[in-house]
PDB file of N, CA and C in Angstrom:
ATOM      1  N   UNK A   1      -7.447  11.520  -2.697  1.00  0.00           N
ATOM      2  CA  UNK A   1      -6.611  11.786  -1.555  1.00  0.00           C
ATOM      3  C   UNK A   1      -5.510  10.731  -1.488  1.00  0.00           C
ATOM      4  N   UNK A   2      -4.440  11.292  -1.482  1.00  0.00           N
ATOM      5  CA  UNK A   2      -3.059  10.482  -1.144  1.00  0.00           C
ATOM      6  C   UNK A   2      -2.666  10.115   0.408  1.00  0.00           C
ATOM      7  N   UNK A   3      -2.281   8.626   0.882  1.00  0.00           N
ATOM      8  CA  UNK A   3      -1.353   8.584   2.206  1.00  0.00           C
ATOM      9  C   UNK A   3       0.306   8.843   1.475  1.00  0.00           C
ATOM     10  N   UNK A   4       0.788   9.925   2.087  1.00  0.00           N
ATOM     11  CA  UNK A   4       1.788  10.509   2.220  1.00  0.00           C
ATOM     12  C   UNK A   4       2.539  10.404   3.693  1.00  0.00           C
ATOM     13  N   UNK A   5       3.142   9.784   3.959  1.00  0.00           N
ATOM     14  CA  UNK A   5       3.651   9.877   5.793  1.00  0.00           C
ATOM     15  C   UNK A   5       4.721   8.994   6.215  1.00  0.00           C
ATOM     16  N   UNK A   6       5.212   9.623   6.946  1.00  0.00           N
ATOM     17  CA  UNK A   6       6.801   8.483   7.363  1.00  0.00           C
ATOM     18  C   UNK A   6       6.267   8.391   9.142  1.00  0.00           C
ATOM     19  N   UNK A   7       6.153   6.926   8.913  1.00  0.00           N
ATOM     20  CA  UNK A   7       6.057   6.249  10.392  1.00  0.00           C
ATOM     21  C   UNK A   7       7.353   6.145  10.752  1.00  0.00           C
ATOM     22  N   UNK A   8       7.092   6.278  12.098  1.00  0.00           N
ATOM     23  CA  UNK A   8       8.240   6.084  12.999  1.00  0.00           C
ATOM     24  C   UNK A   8       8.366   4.896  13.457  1.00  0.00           C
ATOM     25  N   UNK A   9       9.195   3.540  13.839  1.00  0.00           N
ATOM     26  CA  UNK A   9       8.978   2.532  14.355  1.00  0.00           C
ATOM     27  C   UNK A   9       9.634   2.118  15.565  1.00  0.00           C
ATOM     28  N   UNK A  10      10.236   3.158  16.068  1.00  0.00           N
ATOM     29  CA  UNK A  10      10.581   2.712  17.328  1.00  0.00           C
ATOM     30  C   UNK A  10      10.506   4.508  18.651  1.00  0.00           C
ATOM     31  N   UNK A  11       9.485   3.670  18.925  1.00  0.00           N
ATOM     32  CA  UNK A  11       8.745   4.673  20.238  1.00  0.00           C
ATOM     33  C   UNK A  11       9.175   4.365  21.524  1.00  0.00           C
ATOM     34  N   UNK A  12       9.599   4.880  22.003  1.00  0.00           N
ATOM     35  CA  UNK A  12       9.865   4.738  23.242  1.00  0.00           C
ATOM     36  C   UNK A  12       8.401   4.185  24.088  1.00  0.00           C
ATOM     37  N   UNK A  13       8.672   3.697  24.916  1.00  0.00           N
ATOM     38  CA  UNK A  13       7.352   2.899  25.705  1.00  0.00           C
ATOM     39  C   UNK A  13       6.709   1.924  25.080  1.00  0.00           C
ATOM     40  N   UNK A  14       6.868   1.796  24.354  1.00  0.00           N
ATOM     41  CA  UNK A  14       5.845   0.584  23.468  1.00  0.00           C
ATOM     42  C   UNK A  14       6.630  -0.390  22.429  1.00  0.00           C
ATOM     43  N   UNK A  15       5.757  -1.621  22.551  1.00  0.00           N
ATOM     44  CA  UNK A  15       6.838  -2.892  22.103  1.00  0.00           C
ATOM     45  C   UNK A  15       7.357  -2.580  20.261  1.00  0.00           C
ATOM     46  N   UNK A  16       7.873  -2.573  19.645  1.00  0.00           N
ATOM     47  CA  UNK A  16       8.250  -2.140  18.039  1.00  0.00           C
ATOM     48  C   UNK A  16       6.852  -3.045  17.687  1.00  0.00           C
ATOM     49  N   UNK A  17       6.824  -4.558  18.089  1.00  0.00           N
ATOM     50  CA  UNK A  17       6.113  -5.652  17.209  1.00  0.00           C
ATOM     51  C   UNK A  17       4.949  -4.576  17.295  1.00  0.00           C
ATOM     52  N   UNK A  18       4.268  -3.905  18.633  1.00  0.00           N
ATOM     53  CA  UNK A  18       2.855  -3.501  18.182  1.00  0.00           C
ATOM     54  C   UNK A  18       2.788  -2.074  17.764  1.00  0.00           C
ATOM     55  N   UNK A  19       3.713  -1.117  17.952  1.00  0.00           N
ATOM     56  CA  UNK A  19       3.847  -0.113  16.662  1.00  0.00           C
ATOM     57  C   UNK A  19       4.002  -0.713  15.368  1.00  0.00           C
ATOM     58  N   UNK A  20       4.271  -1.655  14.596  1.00  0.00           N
ATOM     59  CA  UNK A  20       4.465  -1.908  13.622  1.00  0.00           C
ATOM     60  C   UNK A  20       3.026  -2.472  12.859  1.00  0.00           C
ATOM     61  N   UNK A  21       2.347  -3.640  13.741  1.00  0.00           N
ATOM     62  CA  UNK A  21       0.767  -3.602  13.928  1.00  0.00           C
ATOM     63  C   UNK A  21       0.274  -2.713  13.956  1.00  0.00           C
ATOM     64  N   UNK A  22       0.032  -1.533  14.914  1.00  0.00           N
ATOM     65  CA  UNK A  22      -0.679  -0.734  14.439  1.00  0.00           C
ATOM     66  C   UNK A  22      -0.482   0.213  13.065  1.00  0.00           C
ATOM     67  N   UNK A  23       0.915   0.419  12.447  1.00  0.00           N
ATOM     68  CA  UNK A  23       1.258   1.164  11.070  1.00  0.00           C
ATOM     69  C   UNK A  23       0.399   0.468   9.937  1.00  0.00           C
ATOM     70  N   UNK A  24       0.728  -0.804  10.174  1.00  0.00           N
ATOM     71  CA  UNK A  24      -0.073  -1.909   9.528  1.00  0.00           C
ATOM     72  C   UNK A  24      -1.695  -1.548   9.381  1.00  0.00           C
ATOM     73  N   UNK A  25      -2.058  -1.396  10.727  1.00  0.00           N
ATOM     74  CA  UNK A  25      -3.513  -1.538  10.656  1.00  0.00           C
ATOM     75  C   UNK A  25      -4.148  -0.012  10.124  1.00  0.00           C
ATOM     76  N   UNK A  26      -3.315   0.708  10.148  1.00  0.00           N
ATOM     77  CA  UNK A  26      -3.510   2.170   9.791  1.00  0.00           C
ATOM     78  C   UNK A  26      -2.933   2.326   8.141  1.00  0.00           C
ATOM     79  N   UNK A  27      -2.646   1.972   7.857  1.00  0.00           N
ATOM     80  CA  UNK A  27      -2.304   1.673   6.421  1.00  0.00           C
ATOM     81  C   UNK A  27      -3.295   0.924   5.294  1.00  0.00           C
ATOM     82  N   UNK A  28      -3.572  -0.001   6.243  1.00  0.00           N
ATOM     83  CA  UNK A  28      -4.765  -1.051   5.503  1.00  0.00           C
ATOM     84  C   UNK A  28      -6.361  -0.246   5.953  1.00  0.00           C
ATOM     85  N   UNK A  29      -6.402   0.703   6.681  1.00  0.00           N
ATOM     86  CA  UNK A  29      -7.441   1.530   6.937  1.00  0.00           C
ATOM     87  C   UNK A  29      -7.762   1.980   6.010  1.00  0.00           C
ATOM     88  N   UNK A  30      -6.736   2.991   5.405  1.00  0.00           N
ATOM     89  CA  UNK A  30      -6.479   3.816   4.648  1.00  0.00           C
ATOM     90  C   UNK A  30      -6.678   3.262   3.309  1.00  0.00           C
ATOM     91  N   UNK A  31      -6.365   2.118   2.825  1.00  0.00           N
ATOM     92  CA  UNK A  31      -6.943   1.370   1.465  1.00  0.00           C
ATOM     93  C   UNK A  31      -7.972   0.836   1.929  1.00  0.00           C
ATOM     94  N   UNK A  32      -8.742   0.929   3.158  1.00  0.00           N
ATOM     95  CA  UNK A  32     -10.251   0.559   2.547  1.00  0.00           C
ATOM     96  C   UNK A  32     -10.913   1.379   2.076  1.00  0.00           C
ATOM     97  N   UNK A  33     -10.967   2.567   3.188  1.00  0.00           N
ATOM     98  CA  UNK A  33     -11.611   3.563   2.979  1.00  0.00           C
ATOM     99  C   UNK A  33     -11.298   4.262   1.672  1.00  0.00           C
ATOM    100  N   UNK A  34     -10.721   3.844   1.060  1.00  0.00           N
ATOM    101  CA  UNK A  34      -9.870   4.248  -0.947  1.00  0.00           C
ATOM    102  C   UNK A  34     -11.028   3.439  -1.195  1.00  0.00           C
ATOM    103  N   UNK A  35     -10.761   2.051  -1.372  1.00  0.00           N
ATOM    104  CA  UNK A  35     -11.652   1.059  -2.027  1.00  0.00           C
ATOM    105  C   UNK A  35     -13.373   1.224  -1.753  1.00  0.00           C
ATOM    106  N   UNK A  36     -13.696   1.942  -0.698  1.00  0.00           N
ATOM    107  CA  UNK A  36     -15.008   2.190  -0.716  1.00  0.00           C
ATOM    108  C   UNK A  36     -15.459   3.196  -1.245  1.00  0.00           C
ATOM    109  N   UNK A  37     -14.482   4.217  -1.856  1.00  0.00           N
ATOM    110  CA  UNK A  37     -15.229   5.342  -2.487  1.00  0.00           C
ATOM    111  C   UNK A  37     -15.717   5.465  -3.441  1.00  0.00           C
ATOM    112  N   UNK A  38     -16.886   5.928  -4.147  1.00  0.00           N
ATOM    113  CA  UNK A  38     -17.589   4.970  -5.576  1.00  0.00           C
ATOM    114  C   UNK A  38     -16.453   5.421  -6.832  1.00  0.00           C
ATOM    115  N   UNK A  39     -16.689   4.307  -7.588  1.00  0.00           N
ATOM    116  CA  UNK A  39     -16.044   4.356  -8.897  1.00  0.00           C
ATOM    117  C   UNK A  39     -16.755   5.520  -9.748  1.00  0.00           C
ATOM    118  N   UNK A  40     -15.868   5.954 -10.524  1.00  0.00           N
ATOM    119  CA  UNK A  40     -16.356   6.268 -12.016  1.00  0.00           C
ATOM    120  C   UNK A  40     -16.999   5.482 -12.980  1.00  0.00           C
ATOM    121  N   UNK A  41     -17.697   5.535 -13.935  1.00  0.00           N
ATOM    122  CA  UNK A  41     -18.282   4.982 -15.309  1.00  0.00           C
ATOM    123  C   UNK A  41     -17.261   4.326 -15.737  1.00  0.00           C
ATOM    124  N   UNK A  42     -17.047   2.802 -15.889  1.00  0.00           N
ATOM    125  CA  UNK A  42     -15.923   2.027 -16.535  1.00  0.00           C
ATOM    126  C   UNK A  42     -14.691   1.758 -15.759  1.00  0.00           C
ATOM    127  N   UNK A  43     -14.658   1.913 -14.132  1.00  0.00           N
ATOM    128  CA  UNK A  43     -13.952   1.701 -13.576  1.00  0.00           C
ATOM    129  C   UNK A  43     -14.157   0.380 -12.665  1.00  0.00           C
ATOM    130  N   UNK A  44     -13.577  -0.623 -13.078  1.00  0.00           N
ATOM    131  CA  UNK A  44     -13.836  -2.187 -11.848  1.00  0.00           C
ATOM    132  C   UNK A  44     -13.244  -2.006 -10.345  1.00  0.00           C
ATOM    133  N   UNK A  45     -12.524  -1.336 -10.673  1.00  0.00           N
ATOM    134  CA  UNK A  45     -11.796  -1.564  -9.041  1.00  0.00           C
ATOM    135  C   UNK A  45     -10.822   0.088  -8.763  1.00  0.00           C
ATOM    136  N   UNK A  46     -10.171   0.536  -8.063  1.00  0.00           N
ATOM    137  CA  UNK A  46      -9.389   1.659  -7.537  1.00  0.00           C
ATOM    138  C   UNK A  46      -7.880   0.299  -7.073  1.00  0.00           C
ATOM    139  N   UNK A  47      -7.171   1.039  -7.515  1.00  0.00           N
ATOM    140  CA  UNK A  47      -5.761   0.641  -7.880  1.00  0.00           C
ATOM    141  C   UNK A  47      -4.716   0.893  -7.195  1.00  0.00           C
ATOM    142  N   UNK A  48      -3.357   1.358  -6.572  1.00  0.00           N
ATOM    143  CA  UNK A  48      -2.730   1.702  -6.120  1.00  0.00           C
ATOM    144  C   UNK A  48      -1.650   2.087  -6.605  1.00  0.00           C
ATOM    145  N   UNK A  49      -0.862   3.584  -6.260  1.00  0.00           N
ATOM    146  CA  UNK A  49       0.753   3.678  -7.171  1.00  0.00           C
ATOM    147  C   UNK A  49       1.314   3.736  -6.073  1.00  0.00           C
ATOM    148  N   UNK A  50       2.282   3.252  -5.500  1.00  0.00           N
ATOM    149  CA  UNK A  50       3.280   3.255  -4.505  1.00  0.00           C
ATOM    150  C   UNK A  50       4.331   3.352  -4.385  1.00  0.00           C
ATOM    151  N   UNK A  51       4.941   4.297  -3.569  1.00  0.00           N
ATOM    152  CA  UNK A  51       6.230   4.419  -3.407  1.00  0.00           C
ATOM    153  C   UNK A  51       6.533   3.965  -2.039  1.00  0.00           C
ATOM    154  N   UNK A  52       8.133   3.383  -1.267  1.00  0.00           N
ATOM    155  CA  UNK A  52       8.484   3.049  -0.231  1.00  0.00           C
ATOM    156  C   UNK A  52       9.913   3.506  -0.236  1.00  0.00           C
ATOM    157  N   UNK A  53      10.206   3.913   0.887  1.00  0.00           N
ATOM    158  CA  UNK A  53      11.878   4.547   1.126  1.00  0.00           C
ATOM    159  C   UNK A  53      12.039   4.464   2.442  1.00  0.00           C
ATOM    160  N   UNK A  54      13.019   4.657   2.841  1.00  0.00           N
ATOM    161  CA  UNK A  54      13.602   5.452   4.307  1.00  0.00           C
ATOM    162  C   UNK A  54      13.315   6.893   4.429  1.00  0.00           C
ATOM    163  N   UNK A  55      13.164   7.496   3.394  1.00  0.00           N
ATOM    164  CA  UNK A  55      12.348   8.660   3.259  1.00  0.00           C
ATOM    165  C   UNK A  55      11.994   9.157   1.733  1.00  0.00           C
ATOM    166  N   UNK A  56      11.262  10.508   1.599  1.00  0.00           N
ATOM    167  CA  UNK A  56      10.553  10.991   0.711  1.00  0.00           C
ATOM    168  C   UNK A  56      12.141  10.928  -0.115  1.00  0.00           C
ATOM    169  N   UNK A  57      12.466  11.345  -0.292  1.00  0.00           N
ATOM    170  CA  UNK A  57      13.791  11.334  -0.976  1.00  0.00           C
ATOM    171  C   UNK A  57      14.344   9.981  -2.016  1.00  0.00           C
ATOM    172  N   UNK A  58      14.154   9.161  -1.009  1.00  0.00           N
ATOM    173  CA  UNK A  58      14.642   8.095  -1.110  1.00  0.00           C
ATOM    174  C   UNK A  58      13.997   6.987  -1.592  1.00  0.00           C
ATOM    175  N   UNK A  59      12.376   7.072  -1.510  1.00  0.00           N
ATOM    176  CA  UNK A  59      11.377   6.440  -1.663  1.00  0.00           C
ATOM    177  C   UNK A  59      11.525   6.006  -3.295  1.00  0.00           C
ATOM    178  N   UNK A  60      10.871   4.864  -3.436  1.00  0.00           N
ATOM    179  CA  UNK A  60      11.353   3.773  -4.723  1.00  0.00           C
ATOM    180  C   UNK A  60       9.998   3.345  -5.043  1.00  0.00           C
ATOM    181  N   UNK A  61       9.327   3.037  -6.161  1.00  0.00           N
ATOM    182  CA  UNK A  61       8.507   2.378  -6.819  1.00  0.00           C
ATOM    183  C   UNK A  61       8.273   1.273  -6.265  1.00  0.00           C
ATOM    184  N   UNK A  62       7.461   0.626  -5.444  1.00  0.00           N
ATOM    185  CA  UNK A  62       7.071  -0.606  -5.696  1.00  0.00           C
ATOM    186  C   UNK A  62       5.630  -1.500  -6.044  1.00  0.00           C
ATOM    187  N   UNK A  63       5.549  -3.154  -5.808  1.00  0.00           N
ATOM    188  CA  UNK A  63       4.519  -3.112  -6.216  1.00  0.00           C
ATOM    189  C   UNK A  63       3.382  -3.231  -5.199  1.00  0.00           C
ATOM    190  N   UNK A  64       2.460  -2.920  -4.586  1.00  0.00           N
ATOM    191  CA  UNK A  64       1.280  -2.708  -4.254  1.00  0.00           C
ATOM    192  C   UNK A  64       1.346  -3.674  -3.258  1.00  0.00           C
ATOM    193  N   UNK A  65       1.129  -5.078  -3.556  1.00  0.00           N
ATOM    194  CA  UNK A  65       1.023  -6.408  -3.068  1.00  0.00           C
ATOM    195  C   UNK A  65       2.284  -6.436  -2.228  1.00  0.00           C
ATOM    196  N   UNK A  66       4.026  -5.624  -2.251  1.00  0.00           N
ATOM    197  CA  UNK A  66       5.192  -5.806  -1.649  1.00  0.00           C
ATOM    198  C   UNK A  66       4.990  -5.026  -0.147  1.00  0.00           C
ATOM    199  N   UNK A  67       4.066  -4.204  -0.002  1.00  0.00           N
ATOM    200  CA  UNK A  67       3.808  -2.859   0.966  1.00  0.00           C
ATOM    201  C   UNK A  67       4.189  -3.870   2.304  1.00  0.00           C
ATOM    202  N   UNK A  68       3.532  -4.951   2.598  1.00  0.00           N
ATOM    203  CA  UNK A  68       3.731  -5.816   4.017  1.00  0.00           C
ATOM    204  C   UNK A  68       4.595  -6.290   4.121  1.00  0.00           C
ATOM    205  N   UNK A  69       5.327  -6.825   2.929  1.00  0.00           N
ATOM    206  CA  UNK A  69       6.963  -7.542   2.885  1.00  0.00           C
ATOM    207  C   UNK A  69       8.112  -6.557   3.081  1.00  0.00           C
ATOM    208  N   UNK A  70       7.769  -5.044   2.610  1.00  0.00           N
ATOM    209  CA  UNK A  70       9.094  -4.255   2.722  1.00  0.00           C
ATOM    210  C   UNK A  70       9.032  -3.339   4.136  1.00  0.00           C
ATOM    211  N   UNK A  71       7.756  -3.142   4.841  1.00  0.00           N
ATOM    212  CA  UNK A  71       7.394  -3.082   6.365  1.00  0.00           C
ATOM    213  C   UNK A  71       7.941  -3.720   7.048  1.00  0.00           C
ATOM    214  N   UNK A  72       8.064  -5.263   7.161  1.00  0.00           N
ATOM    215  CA  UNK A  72       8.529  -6.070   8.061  1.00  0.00           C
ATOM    216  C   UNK A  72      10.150  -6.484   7.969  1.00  0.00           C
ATOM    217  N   UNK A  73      10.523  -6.106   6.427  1.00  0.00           N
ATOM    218  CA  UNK A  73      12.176  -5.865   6.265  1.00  0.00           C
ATOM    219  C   UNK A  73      12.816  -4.857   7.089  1.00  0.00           C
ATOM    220  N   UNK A  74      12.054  -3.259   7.026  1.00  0.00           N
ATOM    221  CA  UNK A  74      12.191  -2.519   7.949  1.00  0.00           C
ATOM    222  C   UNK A  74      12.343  -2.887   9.591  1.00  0.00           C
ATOM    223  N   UNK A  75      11.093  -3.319   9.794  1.00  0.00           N
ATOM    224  CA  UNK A  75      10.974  -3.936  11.399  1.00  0.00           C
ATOM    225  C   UNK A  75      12.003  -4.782  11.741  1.00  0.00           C
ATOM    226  N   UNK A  76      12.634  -5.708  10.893  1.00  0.00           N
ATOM    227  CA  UNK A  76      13.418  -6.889  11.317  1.00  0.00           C
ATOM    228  C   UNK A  76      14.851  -5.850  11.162  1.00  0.00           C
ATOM    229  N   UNK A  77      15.066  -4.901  10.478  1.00  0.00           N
ATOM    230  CA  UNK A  77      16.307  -4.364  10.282  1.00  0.00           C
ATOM    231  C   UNK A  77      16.815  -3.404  11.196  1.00  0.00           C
ATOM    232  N   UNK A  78      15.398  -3.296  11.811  1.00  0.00           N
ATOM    233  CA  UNK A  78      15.272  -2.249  13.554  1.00  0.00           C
ATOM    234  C   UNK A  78      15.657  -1.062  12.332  1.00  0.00           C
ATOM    235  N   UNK A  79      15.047  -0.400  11.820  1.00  0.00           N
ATOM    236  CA  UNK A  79      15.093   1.029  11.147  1.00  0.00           C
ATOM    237  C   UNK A  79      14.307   1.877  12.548  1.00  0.00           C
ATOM    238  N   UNK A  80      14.566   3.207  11.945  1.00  0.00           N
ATOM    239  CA  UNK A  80      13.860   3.763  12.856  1.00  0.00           C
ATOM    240  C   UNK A  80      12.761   4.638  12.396  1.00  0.00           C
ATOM    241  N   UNK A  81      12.547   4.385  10.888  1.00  0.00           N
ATOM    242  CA  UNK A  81      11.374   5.104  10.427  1.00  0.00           C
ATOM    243  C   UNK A  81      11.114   4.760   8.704  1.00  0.00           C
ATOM    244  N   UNK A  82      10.037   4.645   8.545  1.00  0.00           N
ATOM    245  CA  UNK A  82      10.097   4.595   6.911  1.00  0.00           C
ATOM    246  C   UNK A  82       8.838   5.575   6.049  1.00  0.00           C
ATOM    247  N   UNK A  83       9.172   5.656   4.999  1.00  0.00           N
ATOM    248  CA  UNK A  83       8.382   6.419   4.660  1.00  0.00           C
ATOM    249  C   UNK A  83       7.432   5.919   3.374  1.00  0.00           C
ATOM    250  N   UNK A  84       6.100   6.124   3.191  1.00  0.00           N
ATOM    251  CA  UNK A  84       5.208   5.531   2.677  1.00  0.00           C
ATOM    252  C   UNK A  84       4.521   6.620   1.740  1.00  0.00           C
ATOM    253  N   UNK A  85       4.034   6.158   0.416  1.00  0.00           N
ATOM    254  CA  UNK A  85       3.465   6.910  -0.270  1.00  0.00           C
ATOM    255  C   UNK A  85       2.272   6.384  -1.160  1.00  0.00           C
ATOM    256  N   UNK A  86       0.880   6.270  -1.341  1.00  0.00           N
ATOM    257  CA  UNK A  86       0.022   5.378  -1.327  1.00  0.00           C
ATOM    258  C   UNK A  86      -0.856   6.209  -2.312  1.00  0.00           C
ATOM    259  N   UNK A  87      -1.113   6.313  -3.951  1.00  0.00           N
ATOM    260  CA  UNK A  87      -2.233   7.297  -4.613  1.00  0.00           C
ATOM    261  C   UNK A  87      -2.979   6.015  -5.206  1.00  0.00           C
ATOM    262  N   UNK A  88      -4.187   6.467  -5.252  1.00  0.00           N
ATOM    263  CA  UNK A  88      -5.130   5.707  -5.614  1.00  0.00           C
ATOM    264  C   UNK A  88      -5.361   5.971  -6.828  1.00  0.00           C
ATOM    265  N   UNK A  89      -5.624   4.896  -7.610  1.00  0.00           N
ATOM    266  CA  UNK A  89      -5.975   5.243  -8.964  1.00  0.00           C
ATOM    267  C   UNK A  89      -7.151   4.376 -10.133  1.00  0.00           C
ATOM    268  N   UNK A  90      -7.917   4.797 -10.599  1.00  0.00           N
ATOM    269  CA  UNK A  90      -8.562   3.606 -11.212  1.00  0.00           C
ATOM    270  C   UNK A  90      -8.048   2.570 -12.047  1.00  0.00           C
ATOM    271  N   UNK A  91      -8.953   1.568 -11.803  1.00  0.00           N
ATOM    272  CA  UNK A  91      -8.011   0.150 -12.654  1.00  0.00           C
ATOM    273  C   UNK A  91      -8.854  -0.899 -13.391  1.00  0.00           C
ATOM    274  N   UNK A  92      -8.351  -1.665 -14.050  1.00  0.00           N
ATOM    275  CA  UNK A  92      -9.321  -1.812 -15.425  1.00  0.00           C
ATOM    276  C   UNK A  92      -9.338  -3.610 -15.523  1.00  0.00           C
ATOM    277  N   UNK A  93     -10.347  -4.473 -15.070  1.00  0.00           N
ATOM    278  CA  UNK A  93      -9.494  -5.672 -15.653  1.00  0.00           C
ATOM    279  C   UNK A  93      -9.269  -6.269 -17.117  1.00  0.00           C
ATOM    280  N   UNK A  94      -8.374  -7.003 -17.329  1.00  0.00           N
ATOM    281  CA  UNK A  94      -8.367  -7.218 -18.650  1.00  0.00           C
ATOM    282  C   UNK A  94      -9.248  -8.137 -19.594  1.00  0.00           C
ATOM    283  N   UNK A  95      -9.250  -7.639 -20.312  1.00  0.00           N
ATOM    284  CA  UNK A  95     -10.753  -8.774 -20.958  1.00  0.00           C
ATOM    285  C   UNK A  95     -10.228  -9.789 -21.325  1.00  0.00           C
ATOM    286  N   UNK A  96     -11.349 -11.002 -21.081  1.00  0.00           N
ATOM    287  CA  UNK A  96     -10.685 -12.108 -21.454  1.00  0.00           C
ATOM    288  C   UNK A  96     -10.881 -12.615 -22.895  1.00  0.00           C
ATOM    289  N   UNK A  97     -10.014 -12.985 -23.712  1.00  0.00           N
ATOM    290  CA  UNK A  97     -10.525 -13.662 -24.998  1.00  0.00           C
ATOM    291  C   UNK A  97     -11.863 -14.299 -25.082  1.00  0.00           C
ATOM    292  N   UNK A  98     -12.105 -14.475 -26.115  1.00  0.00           N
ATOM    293  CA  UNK A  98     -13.752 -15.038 -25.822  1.00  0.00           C
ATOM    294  C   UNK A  98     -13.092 -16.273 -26.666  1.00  0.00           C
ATOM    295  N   UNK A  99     -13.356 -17.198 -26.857  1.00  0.00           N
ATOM    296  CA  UNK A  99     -13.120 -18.730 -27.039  1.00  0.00           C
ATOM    297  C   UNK A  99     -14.431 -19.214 -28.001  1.00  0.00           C
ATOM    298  N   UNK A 100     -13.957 -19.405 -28.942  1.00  0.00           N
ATOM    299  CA  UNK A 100     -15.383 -20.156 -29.937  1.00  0.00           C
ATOM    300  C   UNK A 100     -15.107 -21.996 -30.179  1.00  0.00           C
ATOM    301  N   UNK A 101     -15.873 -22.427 -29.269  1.00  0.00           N
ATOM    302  CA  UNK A 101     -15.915 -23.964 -29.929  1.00  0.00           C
ATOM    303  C   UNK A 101     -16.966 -24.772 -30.778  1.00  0.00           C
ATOM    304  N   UNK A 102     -16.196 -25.375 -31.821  1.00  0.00           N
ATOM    305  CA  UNK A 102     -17.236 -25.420 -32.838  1.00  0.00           C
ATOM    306  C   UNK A 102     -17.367 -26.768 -32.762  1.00  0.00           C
ATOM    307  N   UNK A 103     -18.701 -27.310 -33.071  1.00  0.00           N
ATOM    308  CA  UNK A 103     -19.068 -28.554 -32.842  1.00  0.00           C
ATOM    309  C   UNK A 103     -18.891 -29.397 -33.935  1.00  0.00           C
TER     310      UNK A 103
END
């Protein structure tokens, strides 16, 4: 299951800072409940592909870890909506060299 959805950030009646908290907290919902769903055979972790825009249209690649930094660019830029795109995907870590020390 994909988050697909363009929040709105400025509501009438309510402060932007805590619409923006709650997008936040509804966003990070949404990757737990990803991260708790069981893996496949050979899968370490569930991953993320993301897109971010002003809208579906417009929406751009980014990376995973940027999702809170390009939210609060929005918020500080007083936008009035952005749009979010969130697929989950499995992910692999990389093996580490194995290291031989010889005595």
């Amino acid at each position: 299951m994909a988050l697909k959805k363009t929040f709105t950030l400025n509501i009438e009646g309510k402060h932007p800072d805590r619409v923006v908290e709650a997008v936040k907290h509804e966003i990070r919902k949404y990757i737990k409940r990803e991260q708790n769903k069981p893996r496949p055979e050979g899968v370490d972790f569930w991953d993320f592909d993301c897109r971010f825009g002003s809208s579906a249209v417009t929406a751009e690649v980014i990376e995973f870890a940027a999702i809170t930094d390009r939210i609060n660019a929005y918020a500080a830029d007083k936008a009035e909506a952005f749009y979010i795109e969130l697929l989950a995907k499995p992910g692999q870590k990389p093996k580490r060299p194995v290291t031989v020390i010889e005595a």
